[in-house]
C-alpha atoms as a PDB file:
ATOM      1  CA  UNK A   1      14.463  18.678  -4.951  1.00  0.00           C
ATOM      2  CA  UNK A   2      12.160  17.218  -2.505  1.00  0.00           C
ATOM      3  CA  UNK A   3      10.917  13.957  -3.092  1.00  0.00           C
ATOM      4  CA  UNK A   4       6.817  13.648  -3.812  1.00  0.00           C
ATOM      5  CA  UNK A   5       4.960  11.136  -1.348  1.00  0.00           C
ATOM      6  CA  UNK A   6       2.493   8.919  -2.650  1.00  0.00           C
ATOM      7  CA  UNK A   7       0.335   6.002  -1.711  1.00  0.00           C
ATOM      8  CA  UNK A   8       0.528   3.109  -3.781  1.00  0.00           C
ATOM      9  CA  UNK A   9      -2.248  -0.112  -3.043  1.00  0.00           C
ATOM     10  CA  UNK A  10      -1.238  -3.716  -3.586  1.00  0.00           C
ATOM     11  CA  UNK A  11      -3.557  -3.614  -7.114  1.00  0.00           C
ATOM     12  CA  UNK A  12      -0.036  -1.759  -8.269  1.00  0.00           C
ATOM     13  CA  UNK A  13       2.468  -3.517  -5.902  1.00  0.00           C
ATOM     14  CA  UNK A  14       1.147  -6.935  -7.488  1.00  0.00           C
ATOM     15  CA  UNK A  15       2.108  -6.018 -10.869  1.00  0.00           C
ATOM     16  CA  UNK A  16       5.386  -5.659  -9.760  1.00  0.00           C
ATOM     17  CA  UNK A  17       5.944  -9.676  -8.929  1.00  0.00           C
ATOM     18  CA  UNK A  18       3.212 -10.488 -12.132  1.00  0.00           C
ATOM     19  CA  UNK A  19       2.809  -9.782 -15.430  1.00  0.00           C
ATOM     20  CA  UNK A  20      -0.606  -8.390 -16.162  1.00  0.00           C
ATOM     21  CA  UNK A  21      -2.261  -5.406 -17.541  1.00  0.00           C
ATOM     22  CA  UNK A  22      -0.471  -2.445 -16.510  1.00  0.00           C
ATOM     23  CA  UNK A  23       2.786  -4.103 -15.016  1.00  0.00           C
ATOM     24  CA  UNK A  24       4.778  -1.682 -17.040  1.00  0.00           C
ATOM     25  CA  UNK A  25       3.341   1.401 -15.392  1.00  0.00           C
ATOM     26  CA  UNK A  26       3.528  -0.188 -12.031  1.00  0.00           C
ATOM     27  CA  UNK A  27       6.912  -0.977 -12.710  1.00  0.00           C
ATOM     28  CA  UNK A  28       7.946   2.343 -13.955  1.00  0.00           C
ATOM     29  CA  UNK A  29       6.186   3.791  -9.940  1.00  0.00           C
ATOM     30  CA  UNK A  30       8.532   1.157  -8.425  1.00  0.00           C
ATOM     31  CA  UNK A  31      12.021   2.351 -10.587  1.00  0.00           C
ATOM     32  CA  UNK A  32      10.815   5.364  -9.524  1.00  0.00           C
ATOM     33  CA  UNK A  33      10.887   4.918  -5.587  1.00  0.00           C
ATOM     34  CA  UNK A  34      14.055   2.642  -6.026  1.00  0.00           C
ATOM     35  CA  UNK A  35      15.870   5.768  -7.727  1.00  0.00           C
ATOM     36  CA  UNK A  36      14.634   8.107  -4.980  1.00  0.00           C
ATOM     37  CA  UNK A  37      12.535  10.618  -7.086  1.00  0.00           C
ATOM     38  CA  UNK A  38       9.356   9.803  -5.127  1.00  0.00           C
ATOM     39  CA  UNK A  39       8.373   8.058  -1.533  1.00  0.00           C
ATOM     40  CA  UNK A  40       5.932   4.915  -1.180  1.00  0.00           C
ATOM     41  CA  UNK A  41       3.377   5.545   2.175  1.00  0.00           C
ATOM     42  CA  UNK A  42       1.106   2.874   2.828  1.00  0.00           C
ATOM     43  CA  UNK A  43      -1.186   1.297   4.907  1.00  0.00           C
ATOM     44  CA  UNK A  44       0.718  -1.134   7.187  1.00  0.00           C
ATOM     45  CA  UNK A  45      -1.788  -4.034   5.250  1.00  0.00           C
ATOM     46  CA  UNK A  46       0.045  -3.491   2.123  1.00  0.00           C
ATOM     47  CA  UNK A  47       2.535  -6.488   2.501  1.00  0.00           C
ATOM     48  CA  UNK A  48      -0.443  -8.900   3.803  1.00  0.00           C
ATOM     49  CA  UNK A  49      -2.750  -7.743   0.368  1.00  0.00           C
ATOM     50  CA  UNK A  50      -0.220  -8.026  -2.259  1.00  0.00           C
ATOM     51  CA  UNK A  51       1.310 -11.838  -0.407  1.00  0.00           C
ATOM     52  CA  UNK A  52      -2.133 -12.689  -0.469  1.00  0.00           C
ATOM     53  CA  UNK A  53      -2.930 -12.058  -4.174  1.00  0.00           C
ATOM     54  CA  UNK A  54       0.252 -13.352  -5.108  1.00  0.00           C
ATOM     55  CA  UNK A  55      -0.449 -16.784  -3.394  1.00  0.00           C
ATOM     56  CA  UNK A  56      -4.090 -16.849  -4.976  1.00  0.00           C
ATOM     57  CA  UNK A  57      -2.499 -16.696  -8.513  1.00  0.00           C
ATOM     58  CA  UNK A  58      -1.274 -19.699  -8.395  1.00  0.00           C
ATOM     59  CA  UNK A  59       2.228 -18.623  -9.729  1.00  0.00           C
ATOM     60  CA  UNK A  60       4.080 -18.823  -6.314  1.00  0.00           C
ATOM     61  CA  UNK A  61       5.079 -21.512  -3.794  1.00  0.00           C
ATOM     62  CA  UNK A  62       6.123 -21.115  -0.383  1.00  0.00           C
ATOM     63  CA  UNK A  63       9.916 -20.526  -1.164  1.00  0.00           C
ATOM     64  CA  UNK A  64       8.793 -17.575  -4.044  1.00  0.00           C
ATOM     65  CA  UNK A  65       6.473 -15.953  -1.557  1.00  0.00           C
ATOM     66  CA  UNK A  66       8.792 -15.771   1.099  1.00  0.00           C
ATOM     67  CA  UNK A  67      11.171 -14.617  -1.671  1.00  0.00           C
ATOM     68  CA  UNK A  68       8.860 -11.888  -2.144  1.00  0.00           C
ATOM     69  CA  UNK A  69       8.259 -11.002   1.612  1.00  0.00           C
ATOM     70  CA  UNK A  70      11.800 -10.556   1.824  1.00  0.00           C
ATOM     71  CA  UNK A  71      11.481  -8.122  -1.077  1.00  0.00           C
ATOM     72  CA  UNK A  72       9.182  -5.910   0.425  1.00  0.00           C
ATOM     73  CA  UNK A  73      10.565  -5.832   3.862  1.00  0.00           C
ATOM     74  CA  UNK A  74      13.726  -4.828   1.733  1.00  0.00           C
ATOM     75  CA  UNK A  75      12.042  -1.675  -0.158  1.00  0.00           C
ATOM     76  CA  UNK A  76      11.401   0.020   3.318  1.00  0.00           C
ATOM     77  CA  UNK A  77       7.844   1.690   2.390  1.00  0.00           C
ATOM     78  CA  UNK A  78       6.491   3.833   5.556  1.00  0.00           C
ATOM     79  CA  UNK A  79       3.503   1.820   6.440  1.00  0.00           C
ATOM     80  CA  UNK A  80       1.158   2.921   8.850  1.00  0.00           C
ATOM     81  CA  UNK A  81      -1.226   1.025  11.208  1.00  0.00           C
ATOM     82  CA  UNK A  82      -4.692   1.841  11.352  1.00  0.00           C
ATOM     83  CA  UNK A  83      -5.271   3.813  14.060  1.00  0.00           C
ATOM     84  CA  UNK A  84      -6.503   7.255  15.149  1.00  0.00           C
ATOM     85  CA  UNK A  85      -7.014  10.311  12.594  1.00  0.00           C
ATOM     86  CA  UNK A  86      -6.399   7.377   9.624  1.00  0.00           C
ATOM     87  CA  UNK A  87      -8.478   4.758  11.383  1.00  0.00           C
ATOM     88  CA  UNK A  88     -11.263   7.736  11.971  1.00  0.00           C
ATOM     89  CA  UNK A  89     -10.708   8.382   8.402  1.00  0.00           C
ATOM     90  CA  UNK A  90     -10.532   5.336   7.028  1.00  0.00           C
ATOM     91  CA  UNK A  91     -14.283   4.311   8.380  1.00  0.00           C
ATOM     92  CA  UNK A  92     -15.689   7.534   7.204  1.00  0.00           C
ATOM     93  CA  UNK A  93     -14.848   7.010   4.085  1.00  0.00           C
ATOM     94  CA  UNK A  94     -15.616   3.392   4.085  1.00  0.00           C
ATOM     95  CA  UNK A  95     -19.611   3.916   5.076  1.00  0.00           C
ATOM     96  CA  UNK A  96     -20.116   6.512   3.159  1.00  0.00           C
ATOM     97  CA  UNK A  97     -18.500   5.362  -0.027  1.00  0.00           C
ATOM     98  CA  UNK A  98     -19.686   1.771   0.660  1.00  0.00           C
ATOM     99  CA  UNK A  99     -15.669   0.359   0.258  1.00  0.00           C
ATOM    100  CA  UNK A 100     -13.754  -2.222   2.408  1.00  0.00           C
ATOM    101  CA  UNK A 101     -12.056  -0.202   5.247  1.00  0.00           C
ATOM    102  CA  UNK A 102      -9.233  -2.101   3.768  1.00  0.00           C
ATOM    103  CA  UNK A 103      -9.981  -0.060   0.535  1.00  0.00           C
ATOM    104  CA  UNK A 104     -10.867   2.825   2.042  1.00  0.00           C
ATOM    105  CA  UNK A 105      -7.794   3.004   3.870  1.00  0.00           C
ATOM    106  CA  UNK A 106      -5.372   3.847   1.579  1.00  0.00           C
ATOM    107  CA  UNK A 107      -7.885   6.498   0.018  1.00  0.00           C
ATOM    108  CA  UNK A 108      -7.977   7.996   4.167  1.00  0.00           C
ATOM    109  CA  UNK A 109      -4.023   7.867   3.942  1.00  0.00           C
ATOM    110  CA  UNK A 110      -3.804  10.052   1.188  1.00  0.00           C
ATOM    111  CA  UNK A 111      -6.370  12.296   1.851  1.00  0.00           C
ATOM    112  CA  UNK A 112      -4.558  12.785   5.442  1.00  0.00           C
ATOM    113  CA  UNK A 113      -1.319  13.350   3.562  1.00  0.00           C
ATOM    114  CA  UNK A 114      -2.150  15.587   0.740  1.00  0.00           C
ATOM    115  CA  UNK A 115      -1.000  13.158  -1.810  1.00  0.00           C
ATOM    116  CA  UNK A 116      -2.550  10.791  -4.468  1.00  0.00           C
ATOM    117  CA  UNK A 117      -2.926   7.161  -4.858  1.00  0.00           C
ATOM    118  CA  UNK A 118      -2.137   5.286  -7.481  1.00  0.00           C
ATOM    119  CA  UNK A 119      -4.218   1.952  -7.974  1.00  0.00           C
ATOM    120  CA  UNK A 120      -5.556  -0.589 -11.149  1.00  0.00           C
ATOM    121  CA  UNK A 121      -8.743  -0.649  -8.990  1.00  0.00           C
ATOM    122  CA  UNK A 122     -11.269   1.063 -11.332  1.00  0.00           C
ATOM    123  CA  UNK A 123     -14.166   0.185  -9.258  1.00  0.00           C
ATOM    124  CA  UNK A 124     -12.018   1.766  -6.210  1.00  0.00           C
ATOM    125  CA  UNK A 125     -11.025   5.089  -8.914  1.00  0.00           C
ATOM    126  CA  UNK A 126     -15.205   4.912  -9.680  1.00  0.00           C
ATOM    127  CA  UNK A 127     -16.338   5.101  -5.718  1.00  0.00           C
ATOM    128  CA  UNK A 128     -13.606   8.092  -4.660  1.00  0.00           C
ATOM    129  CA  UNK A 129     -14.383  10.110  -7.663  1.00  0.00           C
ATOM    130  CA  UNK A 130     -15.642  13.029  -5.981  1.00  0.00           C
ATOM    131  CA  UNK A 131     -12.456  12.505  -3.481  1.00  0.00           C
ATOM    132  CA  UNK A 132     -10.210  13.636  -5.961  1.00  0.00           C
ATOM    133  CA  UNK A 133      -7.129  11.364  -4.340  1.00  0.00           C
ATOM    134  CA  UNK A 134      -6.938   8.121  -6.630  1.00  0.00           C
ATOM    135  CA  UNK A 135      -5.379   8.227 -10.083  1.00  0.00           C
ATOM    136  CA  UNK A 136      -5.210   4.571 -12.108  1.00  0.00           C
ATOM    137  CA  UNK A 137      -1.748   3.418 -12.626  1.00  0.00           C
ATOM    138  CA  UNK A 138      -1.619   3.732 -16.110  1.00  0.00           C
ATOM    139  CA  UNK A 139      -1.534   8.221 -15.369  1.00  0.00           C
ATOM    140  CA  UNK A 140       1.122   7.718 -13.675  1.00  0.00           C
ATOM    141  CA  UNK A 141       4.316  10.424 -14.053  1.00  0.00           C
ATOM    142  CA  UNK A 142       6.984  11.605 -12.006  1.00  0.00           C
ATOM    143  CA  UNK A 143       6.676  15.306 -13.198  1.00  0.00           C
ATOM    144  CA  UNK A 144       2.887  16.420 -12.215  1.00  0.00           C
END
């Protein structure tokens, strides 16, 4: 059985080091790439977004965040750098959806791949609508 590739943005990865609203879902995407039924792709600024949020909720220090670097070096995600047909992409998307190219990124990355992303962004899930590529967290499943 081939494994199903998705993109995953740091509004899910977060959840994984945090309890919040939807942590359980998030949780069950991660068991799910750590038991090999499904692949993570990402934009290479994953690991800079979710270190970032996680420093900003004032529940880690130094020692916990580089605890947590560590952790997703460790999970070996493909992350790509912006650059040609997902940079191209990405800005596309970005003016005419009026999104961050950080946003629009992982939205580009999917698109290119043929895959969905999963994200707790609703405001992200509201501006791709007609892009059909972004499902919230909370749909996801392993079977399709």
């Amino acid at each position: 059985m081939e494994r199903k590739e998705i993109v995953v943005d740091a509004s899910v990865v977060v959840k994984w080091f945090v309890e919040e609203e939807y942590s359980r879902e998030a949780r069950l995407l991660r068991d799910a790439y750590v038991d090999g039924l499904i692949d993570i792709t990402a934009p290479s600024l994953l690991p800079y977004e979710v270190l970032n949020a996680l420093k900003y909720s004032g529940a880690f220090g130094e020692e916990e965040l580089e605890e947590v670097a560590k952790t997703l070096e460790d999970f070996q995600f493909t992350l790509l750098n912006l650059q040609g047909e997902l940079a191209a992409k990405s800005i596309e998307i970005a003016m005419r959806k009026g999104l961050t190219i950080y946003d629009a990124s992982y939205l580009a990355l999917a698109l290119i791949l043929g895959t969905m992303l999963y994200t707790a962004d609703e405001k992200l899930i509201r501006k791709a609508e007609r892009l059909d590529v972004a499902k919230h967290i909370a749909q996801f499943k392993i079977n399709p």
